[in-house]
N, C-alpha and C. Protein backbone atom coordinates (compact mmCIF):
# COMPACT_ATOMS: atom_id res chain seq x y z
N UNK A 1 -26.44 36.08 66.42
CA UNK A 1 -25.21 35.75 65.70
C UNK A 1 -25.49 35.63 64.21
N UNK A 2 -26.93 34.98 63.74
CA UNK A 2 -27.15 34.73 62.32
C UNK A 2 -27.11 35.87 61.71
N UNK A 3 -27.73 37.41 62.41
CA UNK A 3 -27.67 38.41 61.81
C UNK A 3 -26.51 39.25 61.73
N UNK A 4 -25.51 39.06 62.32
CA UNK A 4 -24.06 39.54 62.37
C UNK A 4 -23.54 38.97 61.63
N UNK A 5 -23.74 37.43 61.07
CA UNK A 5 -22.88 36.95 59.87
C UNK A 5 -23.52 37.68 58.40
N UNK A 6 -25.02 37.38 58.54
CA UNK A 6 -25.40 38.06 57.20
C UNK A 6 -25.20 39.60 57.05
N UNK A 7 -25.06 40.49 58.24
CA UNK A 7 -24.69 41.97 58.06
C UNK A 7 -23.22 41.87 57.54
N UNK A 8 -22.44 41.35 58.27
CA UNK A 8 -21.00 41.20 57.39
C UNK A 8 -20.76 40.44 56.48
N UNK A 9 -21.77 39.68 55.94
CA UNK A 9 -21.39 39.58 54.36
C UNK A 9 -21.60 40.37 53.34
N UNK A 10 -22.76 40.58 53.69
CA UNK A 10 -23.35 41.78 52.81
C UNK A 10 -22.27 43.12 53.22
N UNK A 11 -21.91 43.43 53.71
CA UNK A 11 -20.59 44.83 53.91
C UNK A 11 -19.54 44.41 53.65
N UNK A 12 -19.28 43.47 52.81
CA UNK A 12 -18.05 43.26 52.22
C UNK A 12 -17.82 43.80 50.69
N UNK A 13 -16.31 44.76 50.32
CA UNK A 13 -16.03 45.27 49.38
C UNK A 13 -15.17 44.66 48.71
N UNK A 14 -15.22 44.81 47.48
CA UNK A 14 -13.65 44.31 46.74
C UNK A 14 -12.93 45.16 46.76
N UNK A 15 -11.52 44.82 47.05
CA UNK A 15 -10.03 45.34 46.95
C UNK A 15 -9.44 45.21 45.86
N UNK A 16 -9.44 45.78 44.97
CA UNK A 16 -8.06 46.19 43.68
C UNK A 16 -6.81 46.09 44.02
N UNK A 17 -5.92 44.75 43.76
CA UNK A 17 -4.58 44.98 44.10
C UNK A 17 -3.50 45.06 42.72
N UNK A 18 -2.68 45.76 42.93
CA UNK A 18 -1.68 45.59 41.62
C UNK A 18 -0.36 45.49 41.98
N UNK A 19 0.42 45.80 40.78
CA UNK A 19 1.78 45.19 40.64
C UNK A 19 2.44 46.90 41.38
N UNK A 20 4.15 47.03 41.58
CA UNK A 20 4.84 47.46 41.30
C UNK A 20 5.86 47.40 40.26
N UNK A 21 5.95 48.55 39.53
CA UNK A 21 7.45 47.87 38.10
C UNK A 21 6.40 47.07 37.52
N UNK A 22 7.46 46.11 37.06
CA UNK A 22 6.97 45.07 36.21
C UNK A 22 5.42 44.44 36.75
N UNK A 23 5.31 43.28 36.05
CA UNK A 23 4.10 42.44 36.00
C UNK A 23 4.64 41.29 35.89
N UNK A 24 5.59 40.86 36.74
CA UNK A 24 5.62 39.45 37.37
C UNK A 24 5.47 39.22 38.58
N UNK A 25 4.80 37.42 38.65
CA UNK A 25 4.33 37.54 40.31
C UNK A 25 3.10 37.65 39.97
N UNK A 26 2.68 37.10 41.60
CA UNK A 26 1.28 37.61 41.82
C UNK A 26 0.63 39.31 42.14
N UNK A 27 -0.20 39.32 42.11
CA UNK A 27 -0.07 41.28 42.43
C UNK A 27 -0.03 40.97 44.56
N UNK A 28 0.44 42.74 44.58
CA UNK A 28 1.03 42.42 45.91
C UNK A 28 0.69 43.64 46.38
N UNK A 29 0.46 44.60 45.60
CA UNK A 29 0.41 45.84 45.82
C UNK A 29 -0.92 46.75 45.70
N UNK A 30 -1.40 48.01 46.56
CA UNK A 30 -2.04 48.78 45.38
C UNK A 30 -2.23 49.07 44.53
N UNK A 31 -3.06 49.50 43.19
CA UNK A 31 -2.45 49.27 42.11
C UNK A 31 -2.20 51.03 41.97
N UNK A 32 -2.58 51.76 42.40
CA UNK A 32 -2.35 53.16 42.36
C UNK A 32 -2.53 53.90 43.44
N UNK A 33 -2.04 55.78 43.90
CA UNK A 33 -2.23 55.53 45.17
C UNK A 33 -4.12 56.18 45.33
N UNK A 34 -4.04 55.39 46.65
CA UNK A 34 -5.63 56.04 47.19
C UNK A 34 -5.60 57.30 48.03
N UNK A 35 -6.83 57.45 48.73
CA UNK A 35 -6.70 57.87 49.80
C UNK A 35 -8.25 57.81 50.40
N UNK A 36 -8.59 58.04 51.39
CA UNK A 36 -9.60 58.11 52.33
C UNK A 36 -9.54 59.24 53.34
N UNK A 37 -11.01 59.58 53.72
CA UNK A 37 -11.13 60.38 54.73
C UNK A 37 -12.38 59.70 55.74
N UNK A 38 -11.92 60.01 57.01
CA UNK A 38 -13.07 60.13 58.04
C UNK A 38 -12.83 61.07 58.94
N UNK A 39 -13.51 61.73 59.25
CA UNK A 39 -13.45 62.84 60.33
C UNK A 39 -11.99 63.73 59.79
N UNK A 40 -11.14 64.01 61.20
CA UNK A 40 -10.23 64.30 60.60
C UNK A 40 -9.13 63.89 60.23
N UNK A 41 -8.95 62.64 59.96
CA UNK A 41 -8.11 61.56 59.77
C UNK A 41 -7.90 61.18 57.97
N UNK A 42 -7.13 61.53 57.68
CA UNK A 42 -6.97 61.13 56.12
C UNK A 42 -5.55 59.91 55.98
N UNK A 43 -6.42 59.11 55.37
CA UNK A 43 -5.19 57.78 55.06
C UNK A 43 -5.04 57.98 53.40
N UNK A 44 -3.44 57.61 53.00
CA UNK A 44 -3.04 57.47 51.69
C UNK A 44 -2.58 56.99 51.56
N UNK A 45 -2.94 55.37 51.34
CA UNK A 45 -1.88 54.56 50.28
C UNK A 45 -1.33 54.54 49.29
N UNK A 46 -0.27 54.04 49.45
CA UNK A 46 1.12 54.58 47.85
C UNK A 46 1.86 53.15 47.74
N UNK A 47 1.68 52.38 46.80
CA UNK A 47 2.06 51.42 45.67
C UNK A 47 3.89 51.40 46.55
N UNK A 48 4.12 49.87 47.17
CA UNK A 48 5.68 49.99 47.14
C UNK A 48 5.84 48.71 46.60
N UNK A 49 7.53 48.69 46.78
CA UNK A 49 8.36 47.21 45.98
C UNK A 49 7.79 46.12 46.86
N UNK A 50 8.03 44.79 45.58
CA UNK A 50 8.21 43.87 46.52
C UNK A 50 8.95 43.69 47.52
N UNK A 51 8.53 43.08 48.77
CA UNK A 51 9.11 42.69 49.97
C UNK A 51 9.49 43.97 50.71
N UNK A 52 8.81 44.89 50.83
CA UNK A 52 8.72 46.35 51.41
C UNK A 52 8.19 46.35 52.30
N UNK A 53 6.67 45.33 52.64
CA UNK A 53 5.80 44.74 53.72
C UNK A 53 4.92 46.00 53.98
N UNK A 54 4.34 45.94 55.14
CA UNK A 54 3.34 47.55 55.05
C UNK A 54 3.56 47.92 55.83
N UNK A 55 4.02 49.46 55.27
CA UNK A 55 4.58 50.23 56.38
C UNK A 55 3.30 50.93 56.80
N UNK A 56 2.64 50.90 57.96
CA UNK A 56 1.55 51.06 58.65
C UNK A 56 2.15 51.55 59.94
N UNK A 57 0.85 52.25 60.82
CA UNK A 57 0.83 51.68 62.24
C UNK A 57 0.13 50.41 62.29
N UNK A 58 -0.19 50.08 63.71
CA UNK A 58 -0.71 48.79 63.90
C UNK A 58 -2.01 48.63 63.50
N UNK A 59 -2.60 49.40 63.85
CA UNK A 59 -4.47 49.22 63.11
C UNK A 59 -4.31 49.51 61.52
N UNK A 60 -4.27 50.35 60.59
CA UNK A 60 -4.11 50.37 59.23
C UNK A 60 -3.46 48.79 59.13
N UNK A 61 -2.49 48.46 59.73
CA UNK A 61 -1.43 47.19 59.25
C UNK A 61 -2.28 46.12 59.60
N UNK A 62 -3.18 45.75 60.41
CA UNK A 62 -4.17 44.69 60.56
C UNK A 62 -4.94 44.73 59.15
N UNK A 63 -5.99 45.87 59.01
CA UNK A 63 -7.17 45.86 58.22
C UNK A 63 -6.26 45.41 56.54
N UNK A 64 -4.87 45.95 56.36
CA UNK A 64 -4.60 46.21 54.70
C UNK A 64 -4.08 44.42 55.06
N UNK A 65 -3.19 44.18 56.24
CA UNK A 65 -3.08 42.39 55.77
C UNK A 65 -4.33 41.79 55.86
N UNK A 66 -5.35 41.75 56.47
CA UNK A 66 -7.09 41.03 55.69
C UNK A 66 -7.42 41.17 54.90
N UNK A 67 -6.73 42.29 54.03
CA UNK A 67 -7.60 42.83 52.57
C UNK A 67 -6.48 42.22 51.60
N UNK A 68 -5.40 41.20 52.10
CA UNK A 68 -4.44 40.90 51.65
C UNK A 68 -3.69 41.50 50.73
N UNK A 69 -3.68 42.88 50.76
CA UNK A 69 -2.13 43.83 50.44
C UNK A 69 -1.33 42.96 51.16
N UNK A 70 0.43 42.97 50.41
CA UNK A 70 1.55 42.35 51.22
C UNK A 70 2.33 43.77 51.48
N UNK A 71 2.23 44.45 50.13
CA UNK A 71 3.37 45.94 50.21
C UNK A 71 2.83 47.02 50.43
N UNK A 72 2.28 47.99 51.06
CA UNK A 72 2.13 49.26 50.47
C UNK A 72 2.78 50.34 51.48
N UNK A 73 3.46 51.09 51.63
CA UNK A 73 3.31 52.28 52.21
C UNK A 73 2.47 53.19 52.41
N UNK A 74 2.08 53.81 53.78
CA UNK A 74 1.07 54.59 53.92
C UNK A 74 1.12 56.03 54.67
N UNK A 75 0.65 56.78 54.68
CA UNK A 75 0.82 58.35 54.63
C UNK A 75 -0.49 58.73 55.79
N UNK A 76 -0.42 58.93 57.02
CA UNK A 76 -1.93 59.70 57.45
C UNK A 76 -1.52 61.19 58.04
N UNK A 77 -2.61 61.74 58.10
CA UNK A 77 -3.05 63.11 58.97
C UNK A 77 -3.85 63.28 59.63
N UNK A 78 -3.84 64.27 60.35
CA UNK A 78 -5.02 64.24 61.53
C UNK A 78 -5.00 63.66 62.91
N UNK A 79 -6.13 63.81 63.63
CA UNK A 79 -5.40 63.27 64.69
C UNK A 79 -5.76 61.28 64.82
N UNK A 80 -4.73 61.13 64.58
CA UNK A 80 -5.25 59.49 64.36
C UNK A 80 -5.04 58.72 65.46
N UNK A 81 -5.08 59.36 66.38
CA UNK A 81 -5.07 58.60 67.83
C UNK A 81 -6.27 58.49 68.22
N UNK A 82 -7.84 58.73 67.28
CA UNK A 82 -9.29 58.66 67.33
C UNK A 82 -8.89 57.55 66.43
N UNK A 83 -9.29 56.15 67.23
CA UNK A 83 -8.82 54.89 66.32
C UNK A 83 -9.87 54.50 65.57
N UNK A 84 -11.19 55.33 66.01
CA UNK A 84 -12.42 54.92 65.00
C UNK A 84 -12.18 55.26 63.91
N UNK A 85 -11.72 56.45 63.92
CA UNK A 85 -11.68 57.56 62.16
C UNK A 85 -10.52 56.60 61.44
N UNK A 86 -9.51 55.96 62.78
CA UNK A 86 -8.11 56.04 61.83
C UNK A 86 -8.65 54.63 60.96
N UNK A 87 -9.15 53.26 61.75
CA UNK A 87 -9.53 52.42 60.74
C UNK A 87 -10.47 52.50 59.85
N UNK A 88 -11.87 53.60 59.95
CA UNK A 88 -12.28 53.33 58.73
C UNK A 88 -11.65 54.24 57.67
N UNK A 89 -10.87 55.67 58.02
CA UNK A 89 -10.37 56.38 57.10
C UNK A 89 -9.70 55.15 56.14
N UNK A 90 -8.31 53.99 56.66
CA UNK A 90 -8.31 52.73 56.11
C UNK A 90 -8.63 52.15 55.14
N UNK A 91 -9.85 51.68 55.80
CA UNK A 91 -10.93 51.36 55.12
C UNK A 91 -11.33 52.02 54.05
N UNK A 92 -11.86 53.55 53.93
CA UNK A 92 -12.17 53.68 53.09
C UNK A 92 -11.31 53.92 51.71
N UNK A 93 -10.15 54.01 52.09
CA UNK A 93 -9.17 53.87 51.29
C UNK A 93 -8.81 53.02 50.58
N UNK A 94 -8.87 51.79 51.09
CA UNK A 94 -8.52 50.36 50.56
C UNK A 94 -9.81 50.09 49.55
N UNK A 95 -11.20 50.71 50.26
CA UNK A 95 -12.48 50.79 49.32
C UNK A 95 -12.34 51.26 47.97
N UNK A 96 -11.45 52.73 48.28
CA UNK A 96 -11.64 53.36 46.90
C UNK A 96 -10.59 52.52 45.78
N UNK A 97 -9.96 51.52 46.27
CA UNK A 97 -9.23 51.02 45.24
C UNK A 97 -10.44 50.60 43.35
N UNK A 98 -11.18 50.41 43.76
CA UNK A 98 -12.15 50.18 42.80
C UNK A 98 -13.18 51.07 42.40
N UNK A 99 -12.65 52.59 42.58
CA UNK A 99 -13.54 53.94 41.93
C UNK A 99 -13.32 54.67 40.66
N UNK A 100 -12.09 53.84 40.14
CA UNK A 100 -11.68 54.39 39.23
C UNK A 100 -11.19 53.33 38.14
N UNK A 101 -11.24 53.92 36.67
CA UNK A 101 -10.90 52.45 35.52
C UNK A 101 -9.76 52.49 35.39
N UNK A 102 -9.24 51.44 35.21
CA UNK A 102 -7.72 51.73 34.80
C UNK A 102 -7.76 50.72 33.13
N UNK A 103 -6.79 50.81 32.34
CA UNK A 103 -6.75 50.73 30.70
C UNK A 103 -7.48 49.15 30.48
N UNK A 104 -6.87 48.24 31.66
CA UNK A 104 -7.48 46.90 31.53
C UNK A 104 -8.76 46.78 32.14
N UNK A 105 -9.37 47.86 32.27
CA UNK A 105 -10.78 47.68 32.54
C UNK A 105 -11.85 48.17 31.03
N UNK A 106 -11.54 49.13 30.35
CA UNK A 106 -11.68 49.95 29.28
C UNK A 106 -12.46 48.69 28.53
N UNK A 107 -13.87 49.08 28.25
CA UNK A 107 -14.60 48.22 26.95
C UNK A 107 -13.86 48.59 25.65
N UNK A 108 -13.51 47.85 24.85
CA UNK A 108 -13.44 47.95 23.56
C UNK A 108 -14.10 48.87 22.57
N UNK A 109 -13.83 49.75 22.33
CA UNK A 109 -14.54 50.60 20.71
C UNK A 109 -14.30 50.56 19.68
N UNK A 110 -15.76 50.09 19.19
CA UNK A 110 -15.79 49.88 17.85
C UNK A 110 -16.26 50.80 16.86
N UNK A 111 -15.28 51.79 16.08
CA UNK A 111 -15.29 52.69 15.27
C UNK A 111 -16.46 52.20 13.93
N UNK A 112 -17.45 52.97 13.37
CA UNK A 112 -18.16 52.32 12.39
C UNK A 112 -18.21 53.82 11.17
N UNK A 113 -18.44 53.82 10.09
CA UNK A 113 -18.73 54.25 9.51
C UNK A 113 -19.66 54.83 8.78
């Protein structure tokens, strides 16, 4: 058991969540859309309104409420009735939320002469 807690801590990722529209509120959303692949299963999350809830099937809709998304809409292909591919495709989707910079990540440049 000790080594199943320390393997799943250590395999834990951060999730990037953002706004829809505006920037009031807490963030609720993706902040842009993703996507993931496993096998032949491709998941794509896409940024919705507040109180939209997640439109999922039931496995995607477990893993994105633990990763505490409240909104997103989601898009798959493939055959996703292979429920291995379909949650980590998911997964890796919700992963890639943090592969890319967005403007409030951007270091500062300092122009010199």
């Amino acid at each position: 058991i000790r080594g199943a807690i320390i393997a799943a801590k250590l395999a834990m990722v951060p999730i990037r969540r953002g706004y829809w529209g505006n920037k009031i509120g807490k963030v609720h959303t993706v902040p842009t859309k993703v996507h993931g692949k496993c096998g032949s299963v491709a998941v794509r999350l896409i940024p919705a309104p507040k109180g939209a809830g997640i439109v999922a099937a039931m496995a995607p809709k477990k893993i994105l409420k633990m990763a505490g998304i409240e909104d997103v809409y989601t898009c798959s292909t493939g055959t996703t009735k292979t429920m291995g591919n379909f949650i980590k495709a998911t997964f890796e989707a919700a992963k890639n939320t943090y592969t890319f910079l967005t403007p409030e990540l951007w270091k500062e440049t300092r122009f010199t002469k």
